[in-house]
PDB file of N, CA and C in Angstrom:
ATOM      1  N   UNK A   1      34.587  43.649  -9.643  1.00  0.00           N
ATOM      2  CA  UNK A   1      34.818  42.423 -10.369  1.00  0.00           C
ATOM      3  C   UNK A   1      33.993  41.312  -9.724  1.00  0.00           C
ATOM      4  N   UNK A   2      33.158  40.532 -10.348  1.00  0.00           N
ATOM      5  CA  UNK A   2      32.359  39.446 -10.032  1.00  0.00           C
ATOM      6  C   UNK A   2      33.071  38.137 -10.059  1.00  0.00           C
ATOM      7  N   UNK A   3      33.546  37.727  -8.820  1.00  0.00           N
ATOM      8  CA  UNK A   3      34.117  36.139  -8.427  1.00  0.00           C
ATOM      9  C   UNK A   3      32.915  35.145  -9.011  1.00  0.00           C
ATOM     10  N   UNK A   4      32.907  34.237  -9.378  1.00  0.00           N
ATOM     11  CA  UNK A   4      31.915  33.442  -9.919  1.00  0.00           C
ATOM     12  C   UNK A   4      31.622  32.338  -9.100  1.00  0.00           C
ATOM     13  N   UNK A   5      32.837  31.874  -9.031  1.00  0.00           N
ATOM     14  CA  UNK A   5      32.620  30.850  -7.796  1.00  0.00           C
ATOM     15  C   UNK A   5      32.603  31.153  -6.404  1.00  0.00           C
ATOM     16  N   UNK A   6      32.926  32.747  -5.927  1.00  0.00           N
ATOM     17  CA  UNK A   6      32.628  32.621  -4.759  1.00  0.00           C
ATOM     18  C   UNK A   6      31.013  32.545  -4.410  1.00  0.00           C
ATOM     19  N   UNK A   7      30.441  33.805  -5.925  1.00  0.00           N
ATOM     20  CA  UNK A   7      29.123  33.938  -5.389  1.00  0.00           C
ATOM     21  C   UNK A   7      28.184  32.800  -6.038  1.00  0.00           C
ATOM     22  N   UNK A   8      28.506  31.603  -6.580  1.00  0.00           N
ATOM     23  CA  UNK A   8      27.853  30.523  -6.766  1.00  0.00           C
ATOM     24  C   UNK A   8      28.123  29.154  -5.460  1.00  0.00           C
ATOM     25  N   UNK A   9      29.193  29.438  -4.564  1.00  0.00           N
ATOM     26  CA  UNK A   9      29.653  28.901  -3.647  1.00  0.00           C
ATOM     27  C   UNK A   9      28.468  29.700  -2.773  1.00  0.00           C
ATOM     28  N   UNK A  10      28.242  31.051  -2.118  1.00  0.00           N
ATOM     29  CA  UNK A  10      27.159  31.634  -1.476  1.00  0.00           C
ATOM     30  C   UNK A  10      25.742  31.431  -2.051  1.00  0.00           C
ATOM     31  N   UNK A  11      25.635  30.996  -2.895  1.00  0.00           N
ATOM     32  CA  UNK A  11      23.915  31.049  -3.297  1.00  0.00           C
ATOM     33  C   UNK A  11      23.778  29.747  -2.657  1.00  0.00           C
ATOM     34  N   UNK A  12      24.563  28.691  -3.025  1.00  0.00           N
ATOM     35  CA  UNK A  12      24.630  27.131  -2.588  1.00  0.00           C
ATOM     36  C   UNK A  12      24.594  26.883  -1.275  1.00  0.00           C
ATOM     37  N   UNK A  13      25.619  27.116  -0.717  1.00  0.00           N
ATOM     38  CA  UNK A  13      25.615  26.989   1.074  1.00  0.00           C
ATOM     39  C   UNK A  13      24.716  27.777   2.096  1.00  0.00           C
ATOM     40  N   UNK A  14      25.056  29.232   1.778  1.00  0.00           N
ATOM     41  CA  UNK A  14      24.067  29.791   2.444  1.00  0.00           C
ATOM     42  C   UNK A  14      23.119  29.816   2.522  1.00  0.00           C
ATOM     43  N   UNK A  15      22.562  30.028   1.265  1.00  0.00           N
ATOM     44  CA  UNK A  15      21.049  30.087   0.964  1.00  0.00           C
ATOM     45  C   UNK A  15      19.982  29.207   0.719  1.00  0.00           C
ATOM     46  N   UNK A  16      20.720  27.997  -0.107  1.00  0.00           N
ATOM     47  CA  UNK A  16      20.278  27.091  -0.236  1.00  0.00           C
ATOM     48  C   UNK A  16      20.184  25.931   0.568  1.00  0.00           C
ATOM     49  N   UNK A  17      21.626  25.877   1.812  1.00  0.00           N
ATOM     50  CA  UNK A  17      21.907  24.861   2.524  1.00  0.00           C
ATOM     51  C   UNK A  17      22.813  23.756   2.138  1.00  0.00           C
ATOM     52  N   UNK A  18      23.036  23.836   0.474  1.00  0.00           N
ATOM     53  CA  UNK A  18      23.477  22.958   0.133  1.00  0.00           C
ATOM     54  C   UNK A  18      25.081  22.849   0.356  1.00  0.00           C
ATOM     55  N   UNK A  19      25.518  21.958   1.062  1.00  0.00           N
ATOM     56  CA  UNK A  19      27.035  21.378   1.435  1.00  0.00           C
ATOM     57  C   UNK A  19      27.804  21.293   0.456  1.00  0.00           C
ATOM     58  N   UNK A  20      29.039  21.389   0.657  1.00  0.00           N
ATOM     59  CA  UNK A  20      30.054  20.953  -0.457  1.00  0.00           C
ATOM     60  C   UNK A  20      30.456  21.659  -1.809  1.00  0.00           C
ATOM     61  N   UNK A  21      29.689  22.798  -1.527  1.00  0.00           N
ATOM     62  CA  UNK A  21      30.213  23.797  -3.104  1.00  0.00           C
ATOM     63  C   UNK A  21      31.528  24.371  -2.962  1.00  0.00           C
ATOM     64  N   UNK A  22      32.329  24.816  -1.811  1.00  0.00           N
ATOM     65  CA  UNK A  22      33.629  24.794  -1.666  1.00  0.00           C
ATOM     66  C   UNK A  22      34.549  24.215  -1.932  1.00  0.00           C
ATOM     67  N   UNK A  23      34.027  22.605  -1.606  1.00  0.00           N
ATOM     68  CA  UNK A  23      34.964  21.797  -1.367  1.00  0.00           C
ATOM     69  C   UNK A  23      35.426  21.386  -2.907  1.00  0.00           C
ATOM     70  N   UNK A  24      34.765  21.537  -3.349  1.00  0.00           N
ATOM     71  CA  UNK A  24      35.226  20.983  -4.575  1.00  0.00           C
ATOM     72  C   UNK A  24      36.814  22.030  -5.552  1.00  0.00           C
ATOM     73  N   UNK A  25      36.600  23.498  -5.048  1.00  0.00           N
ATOM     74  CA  UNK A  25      37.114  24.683  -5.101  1.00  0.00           C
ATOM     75  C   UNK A  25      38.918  23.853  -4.765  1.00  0.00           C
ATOM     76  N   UNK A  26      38.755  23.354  -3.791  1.00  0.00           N
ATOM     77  CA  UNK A  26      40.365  23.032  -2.882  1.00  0.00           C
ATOM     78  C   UNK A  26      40.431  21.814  -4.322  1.00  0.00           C
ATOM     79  N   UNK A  27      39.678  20.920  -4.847  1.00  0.00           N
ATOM     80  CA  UNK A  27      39.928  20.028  -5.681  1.00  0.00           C
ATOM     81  C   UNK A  27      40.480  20.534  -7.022  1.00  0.00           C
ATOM     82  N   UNK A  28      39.975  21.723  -7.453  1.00  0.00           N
ATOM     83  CA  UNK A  28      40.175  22.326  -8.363  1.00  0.00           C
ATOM     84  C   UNK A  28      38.987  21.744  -9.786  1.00  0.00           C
ATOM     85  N   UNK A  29      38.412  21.222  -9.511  1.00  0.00           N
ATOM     86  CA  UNK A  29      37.236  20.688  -9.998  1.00  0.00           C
ATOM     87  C   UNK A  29      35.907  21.837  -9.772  1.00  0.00           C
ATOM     88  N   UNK A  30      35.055  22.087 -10.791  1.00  0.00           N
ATOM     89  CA  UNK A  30      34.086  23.238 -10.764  1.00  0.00           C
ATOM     90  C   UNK A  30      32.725  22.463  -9.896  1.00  0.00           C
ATOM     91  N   UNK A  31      32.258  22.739  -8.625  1.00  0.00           N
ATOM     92  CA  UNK A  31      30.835  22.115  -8.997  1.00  0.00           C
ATOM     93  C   UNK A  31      30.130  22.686  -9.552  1.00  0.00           C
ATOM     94  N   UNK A  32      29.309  21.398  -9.388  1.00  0.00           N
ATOM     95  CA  UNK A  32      28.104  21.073 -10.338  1.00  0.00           C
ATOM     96  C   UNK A  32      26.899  22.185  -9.695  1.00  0.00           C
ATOM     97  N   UNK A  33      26.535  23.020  -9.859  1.00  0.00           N
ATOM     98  CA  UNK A  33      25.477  23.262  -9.331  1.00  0.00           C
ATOM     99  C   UNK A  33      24.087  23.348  -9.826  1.00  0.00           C
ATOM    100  N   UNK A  34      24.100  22.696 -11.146  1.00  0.00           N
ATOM    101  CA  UNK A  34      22.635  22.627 -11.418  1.00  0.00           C
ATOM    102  C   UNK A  34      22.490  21.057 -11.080  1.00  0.00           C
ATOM    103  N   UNK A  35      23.194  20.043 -11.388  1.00  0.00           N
ATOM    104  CA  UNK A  35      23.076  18.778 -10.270  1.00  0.00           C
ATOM    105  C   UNK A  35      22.052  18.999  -8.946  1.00  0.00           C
ATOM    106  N   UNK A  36      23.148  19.556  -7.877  1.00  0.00           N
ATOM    107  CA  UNK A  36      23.073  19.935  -6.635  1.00  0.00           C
ATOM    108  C   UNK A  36      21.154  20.324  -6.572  1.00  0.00           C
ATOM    109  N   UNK A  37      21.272  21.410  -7.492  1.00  0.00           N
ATOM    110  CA  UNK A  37      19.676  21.860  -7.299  1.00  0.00           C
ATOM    111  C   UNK A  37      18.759  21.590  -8.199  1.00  0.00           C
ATOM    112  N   UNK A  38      19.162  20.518  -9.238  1.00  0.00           N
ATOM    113  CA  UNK A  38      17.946  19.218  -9.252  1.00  0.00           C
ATOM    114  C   UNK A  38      17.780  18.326  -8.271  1.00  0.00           C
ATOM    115  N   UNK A  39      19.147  17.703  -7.703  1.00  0.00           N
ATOM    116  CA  UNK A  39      18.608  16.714  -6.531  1.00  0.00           C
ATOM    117  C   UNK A  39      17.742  17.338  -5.374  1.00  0.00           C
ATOM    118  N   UNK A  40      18.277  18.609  -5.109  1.00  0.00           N
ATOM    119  CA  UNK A  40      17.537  19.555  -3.687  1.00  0.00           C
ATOM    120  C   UNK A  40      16.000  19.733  -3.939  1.00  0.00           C
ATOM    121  N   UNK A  41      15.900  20.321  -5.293  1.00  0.00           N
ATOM    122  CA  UNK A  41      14.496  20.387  -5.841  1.00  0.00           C
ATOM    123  C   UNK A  41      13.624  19.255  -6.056  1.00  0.00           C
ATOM    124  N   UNK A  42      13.874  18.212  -6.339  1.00  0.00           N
ATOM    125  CA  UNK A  42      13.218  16.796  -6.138  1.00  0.00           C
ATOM    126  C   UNK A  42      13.120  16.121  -5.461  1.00  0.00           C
ATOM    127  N   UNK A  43      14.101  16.426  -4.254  1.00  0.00           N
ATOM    128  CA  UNK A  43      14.071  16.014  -2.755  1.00  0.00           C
ATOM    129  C   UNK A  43      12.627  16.557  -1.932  1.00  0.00           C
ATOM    130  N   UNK A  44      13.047  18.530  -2.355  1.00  0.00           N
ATOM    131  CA  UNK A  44      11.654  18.990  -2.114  1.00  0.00           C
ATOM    132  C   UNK A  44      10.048  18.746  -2.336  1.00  0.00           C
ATOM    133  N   UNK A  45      10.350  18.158  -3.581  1.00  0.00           N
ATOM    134  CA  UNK A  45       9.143  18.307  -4.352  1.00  0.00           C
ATOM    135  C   UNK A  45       8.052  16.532  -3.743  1.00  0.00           C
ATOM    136  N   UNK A  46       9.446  15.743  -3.583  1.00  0.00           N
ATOM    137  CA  UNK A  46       8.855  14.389  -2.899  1.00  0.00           C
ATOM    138  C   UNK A  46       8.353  14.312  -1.819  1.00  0.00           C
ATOM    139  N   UNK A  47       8.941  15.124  -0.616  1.00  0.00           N
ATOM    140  CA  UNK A  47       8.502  16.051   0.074  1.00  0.00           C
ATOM    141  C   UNK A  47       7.387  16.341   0.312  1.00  0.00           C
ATOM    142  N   UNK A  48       7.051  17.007  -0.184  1.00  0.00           N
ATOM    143  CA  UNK A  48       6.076  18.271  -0.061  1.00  0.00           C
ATOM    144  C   UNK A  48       4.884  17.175  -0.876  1.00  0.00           C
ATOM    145  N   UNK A  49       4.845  16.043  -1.754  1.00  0.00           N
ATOM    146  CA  UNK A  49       3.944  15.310  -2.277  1.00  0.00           C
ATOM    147  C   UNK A  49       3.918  13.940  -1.098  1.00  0.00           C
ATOM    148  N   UNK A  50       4.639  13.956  -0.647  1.00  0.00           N
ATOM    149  CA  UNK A  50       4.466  12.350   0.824  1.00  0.00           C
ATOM    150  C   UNK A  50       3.147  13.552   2.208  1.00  0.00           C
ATOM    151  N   UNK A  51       3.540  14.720   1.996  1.00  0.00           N
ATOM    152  CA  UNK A  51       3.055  15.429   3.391  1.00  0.00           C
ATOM    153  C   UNK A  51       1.683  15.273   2.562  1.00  0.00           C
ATOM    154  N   UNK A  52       0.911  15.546   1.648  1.00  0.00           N
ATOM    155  CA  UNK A  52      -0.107  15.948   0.996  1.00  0.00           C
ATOM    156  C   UNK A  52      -0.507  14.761   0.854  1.00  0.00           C
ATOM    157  N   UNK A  53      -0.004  13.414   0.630  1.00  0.00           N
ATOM    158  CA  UNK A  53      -0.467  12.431   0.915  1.00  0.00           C
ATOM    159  C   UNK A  53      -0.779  11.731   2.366  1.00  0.00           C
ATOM    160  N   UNK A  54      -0.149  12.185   3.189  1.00  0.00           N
ATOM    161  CA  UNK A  54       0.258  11.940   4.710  1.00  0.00           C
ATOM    162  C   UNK A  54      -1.367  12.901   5.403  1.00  0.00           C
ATOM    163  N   UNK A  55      -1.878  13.964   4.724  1.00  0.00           N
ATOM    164  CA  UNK A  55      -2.249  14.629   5.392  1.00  0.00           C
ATOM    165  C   UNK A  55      -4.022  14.040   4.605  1.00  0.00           C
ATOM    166  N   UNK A  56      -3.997  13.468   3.347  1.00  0.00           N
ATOM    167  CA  UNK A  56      -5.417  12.965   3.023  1.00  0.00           C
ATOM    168  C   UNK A  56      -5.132  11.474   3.122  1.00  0.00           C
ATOM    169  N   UNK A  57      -4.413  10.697   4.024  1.00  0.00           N
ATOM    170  CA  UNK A  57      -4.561   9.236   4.475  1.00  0.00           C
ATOM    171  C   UNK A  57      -4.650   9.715   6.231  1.00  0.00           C
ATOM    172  N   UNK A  58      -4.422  10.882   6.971  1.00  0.00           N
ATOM    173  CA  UNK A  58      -4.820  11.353   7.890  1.00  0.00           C
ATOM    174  C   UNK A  58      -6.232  11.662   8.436  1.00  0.00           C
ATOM    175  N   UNK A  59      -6.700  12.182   6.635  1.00  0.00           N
ATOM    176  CA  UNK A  59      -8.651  12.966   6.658  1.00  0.00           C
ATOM    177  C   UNK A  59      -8.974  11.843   6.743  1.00  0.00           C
ATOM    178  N   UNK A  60      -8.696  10.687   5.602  1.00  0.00           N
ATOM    179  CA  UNK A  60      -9.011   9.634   5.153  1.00  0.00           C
ATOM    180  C   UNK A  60      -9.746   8.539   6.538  1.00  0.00           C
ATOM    181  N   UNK A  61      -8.665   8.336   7.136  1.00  0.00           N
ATOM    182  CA  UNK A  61      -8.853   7.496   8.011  1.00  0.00           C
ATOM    183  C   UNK A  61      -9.576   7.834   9.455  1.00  0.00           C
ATOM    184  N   UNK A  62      -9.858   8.927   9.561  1.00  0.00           N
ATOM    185  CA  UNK A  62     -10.625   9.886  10.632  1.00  0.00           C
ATOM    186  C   UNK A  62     -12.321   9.465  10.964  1.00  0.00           C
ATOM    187  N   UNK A  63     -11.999   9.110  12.111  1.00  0.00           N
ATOM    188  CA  UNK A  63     -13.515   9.444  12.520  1.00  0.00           C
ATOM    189  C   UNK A  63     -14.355  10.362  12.031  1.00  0.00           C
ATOM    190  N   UNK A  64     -15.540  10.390  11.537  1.00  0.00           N
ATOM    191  CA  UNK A  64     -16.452  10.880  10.994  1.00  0.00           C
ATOM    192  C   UNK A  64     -17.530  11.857  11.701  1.00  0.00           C
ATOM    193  N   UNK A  65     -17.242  11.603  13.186  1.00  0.00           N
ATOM    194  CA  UNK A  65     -17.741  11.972  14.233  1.00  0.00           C
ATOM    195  C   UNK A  65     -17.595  13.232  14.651  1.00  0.00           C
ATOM    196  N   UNK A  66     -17.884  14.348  14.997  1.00  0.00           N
ATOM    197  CA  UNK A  66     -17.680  15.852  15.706  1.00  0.00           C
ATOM    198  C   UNK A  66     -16.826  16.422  14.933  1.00  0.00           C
ATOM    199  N   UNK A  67     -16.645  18.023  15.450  1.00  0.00           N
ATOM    200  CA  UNK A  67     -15.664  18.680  14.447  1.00  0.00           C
ATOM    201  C   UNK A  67     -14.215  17.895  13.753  1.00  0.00           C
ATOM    202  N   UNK A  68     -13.657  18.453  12.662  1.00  0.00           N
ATOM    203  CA  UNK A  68     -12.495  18.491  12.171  1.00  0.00           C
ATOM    204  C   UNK A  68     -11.608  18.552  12.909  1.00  0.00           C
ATOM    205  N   UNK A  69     -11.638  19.567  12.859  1.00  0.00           N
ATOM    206  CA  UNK A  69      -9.999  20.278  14.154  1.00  0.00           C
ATOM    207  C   UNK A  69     -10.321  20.858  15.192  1.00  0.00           C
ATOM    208  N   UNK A  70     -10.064  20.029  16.250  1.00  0.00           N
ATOM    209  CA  UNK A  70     -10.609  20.588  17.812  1.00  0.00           C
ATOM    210  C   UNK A  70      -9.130  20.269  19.055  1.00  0.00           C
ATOM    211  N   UNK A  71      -8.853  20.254  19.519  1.00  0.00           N
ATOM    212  CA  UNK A  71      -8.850  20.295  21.009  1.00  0.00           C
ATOM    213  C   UNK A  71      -9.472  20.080  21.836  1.00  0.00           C
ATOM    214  N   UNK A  72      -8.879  18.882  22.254  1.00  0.00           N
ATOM    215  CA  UNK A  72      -9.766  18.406  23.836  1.00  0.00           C
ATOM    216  C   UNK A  72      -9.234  16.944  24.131  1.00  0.00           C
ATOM    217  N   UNK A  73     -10.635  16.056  24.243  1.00  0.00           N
ATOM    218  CA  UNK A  73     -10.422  14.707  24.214  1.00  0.00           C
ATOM    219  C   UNK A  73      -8.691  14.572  23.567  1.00  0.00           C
ATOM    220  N   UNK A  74      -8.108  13.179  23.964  1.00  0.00           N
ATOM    221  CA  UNK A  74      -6.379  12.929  23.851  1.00  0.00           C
ATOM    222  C   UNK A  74      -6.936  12.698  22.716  1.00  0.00           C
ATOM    223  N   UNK A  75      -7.922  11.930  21.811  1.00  0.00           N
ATOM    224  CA  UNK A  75      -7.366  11.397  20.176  1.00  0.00           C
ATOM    225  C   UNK A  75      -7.812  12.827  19.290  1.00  0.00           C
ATOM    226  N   UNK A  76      -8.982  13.218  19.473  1.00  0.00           N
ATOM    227  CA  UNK A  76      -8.635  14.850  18.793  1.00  0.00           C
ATOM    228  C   UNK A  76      -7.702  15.705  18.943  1.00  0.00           C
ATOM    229  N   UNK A  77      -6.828  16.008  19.857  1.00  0.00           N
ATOM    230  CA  UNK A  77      -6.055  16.647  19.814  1.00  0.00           C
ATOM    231  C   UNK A  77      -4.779  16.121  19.307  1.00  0.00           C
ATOM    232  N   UNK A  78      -4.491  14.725  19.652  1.00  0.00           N
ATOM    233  CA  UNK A  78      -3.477  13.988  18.630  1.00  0.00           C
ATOM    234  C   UNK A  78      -3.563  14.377  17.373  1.00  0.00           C
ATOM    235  N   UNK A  79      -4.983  14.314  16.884  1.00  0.00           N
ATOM    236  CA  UNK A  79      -4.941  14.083  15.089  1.00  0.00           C
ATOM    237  C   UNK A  79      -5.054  15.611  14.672  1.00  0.00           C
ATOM    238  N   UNK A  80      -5.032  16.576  15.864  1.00  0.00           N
ATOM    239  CA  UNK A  80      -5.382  18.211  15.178  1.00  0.00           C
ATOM    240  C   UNK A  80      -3.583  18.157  15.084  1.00  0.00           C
ATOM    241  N   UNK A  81      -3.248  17.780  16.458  1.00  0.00           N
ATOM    242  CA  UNK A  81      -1.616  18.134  16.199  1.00  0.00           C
ATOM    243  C   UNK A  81      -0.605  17.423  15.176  1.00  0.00           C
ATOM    244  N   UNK A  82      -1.287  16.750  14.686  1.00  0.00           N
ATOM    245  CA  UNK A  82      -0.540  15.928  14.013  1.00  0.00           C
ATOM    246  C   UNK A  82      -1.191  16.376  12.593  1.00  0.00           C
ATOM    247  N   UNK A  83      -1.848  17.337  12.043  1.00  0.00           N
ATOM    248  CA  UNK A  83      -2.354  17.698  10.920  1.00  0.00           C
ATOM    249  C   UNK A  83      -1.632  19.184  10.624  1.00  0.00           C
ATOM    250  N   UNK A  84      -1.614  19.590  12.300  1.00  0.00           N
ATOM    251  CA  UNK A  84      -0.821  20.738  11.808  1.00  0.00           C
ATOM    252  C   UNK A  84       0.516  20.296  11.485  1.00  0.00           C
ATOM    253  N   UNK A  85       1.361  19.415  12.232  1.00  0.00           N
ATOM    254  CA  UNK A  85       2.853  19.498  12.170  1.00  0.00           C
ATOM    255  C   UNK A  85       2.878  19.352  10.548  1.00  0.00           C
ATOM    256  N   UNK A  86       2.052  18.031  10.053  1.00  0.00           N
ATOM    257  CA  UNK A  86       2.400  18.080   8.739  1.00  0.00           C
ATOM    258  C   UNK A  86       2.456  19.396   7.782  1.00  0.00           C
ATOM    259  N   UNK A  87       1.584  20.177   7.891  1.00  0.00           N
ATOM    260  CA  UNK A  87       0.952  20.841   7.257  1.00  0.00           C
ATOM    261  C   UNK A  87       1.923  21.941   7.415  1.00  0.00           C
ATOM    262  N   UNK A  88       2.667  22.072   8.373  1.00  0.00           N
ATOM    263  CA  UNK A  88       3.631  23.037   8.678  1.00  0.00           C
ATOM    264  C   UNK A  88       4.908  22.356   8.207  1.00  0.00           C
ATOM    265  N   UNK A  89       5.222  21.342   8.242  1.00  0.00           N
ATOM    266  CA  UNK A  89       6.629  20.964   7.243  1.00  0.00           C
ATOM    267  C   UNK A  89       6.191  21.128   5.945  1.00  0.00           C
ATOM    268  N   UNK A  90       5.131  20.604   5.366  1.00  0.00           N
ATOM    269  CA  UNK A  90       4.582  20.551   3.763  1.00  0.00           C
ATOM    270  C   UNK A  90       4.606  22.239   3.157  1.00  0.00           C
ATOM    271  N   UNK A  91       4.148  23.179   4.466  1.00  0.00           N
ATOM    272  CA  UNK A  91       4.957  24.679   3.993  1.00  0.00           C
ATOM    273  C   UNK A  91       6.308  25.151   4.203  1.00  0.00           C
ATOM    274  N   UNK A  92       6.872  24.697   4.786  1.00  0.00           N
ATOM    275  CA  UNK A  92       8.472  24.869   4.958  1.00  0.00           C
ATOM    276  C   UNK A  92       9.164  24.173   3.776  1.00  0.00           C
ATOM    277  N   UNK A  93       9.035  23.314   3.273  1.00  0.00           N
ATOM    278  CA  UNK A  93       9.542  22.458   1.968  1.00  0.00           C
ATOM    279  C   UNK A  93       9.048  23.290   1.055  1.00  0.00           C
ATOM    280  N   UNK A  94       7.534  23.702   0.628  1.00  0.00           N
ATOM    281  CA  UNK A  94       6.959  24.542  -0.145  1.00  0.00           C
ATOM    282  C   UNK A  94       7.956  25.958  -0.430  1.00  0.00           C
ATOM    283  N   UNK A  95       8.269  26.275   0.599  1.00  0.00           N
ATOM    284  CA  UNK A  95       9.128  27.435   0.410  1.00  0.00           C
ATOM    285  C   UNK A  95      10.474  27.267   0.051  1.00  0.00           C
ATOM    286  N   UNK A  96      11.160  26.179   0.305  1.00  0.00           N
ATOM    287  CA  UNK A  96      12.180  25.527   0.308  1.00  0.00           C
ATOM    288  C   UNK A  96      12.456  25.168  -1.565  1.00  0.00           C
ATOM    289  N   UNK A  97      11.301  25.167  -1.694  1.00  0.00           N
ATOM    290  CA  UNK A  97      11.178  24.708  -3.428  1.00  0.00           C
ATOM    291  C   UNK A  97      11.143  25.783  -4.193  1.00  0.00           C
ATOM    292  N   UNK A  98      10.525  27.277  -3.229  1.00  0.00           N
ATOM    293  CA  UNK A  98      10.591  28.593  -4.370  1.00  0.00           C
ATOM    294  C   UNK A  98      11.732  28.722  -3.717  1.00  0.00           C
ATOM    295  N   UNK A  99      12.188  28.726  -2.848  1.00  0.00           N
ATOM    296  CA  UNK A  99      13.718  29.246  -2.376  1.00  0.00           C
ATOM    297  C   UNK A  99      14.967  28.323  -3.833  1.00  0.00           C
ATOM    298  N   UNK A 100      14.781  27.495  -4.035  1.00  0.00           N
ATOM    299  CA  UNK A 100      15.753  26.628  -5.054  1.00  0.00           C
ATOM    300  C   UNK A 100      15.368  26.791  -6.318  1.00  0.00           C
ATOM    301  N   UNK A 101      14.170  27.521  -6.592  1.00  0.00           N
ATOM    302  CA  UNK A 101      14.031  27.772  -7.758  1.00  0.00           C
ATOM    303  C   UNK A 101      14.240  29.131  -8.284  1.00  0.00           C
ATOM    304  N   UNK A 102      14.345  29.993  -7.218  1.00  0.00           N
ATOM    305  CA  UNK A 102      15.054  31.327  -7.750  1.00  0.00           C
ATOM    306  C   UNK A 102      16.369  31.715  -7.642  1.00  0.00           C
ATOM    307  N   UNK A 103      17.211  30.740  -6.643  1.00  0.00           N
ATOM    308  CA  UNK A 103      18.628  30.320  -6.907  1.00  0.00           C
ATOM    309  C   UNK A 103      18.827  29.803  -8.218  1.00  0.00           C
ATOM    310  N   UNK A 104      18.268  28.981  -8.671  1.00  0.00           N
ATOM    311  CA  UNK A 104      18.832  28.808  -9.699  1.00  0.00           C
ATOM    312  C   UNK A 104      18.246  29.836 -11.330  1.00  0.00           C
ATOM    313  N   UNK A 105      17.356  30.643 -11.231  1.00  0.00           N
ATOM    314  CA  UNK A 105      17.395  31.953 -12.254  1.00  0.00           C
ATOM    315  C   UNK A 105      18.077  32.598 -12.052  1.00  0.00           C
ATOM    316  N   UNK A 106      18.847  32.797 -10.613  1.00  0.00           N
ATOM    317  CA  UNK A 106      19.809  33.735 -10.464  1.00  0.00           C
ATOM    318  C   UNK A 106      20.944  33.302 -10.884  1.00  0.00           C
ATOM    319  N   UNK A 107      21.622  31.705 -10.501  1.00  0.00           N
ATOM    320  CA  UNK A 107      22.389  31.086 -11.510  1.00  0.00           C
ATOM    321  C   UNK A 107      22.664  31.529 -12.947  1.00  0.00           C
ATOM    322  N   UNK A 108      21.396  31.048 -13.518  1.00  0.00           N
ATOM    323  CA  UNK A 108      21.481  31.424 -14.720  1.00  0.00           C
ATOM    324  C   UNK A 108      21.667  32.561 -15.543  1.00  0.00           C
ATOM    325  N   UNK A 109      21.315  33.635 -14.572  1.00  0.00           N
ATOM    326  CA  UNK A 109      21.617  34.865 -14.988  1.00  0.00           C
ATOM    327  C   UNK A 109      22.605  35.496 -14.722  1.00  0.00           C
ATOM    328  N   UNK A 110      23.671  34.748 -13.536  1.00  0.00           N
ATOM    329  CA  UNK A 110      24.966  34.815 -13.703  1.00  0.00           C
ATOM    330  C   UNK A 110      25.752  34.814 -14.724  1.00  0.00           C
ATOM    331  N   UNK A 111      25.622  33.015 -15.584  1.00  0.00           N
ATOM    332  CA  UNK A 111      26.125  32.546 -16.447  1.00  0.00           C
ATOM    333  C   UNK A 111      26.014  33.228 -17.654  1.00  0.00           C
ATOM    334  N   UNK A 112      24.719  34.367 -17.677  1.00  0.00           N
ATOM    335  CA  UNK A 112      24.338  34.621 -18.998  1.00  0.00           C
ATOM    336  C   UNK A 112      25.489  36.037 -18.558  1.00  0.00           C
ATOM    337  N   UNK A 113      25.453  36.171 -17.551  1.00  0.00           N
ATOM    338  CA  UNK A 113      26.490  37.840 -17.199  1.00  0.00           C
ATOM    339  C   UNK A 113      27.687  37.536 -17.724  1.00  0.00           C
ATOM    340  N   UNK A 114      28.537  36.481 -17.124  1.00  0.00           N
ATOM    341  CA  UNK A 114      29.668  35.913 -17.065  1.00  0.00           C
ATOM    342  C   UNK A 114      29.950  35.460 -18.359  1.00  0.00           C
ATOM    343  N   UNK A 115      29.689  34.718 -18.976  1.00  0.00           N
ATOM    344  CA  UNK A 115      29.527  34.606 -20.276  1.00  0.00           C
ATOM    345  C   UNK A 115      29.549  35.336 -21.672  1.00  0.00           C
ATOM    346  N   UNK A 116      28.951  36.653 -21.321  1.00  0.00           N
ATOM    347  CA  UNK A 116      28.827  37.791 -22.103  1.00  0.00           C
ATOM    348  C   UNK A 116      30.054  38.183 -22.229  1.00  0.00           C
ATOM    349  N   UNK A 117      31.209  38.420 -21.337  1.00  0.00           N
ATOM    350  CA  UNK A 117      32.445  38.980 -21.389  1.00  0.00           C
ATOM    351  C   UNK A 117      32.894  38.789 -22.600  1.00  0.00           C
TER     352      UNK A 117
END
């Protein structure tokens, strides 16, 4: 037998990170979970568009001078490390955005299960 809310309570918290899909359970109130993972998904998506901007006002403003990405001298290695960090959150959010977007086909293909009864 398929609990609905437990395993829409597990796609949410666990997987997704997202807080509070329980709590609402003790209220007796259903959440919302396509709410939840529009706000998560547009959180991501702003995200992942500030780093991509962050990372060509980074090129942007760069000395023109010697390699790209080096190591050495303190201000090259500042601006290599600081191209990766971005560049490494801007893929962690990236994934973070297919991670919330196949939670919610799986959602939906709950609803279409559940529903069918």
């Amino acid at each position: 037998m398929l609990r609905k809310k437990v395993v829409v309570a597990l796609l949410l918290e666990d997987i997704c990170g997202l807080p509070g899909a329980t709590s609402a359970d003790a209220e007796d109130t259903p959440p919302e979970p396509d709410r939840q993972l529009r706000k998560a998904r547009r959180r991501a998506t702003f995200t992942v568009v500030f780093n991509w901007l962050a990372l060509a006002i980074l090129f942007y403003f760069r000395s023109s001078r010697g390699p790209w990405l080096m190591l050495g001298a303190a201000e090259e290695s500042l601006f290599t490390l600081g191209v990766l960090a971005v560049a490494v959150h801007s893929g962690f959010r990236l994934a973070q955005l297919h991670t919330l977007r196949s939670v919610k086909r799986v959602l939906d293909n709950l609803e279409e299960l559940t529903s069918g009864r």
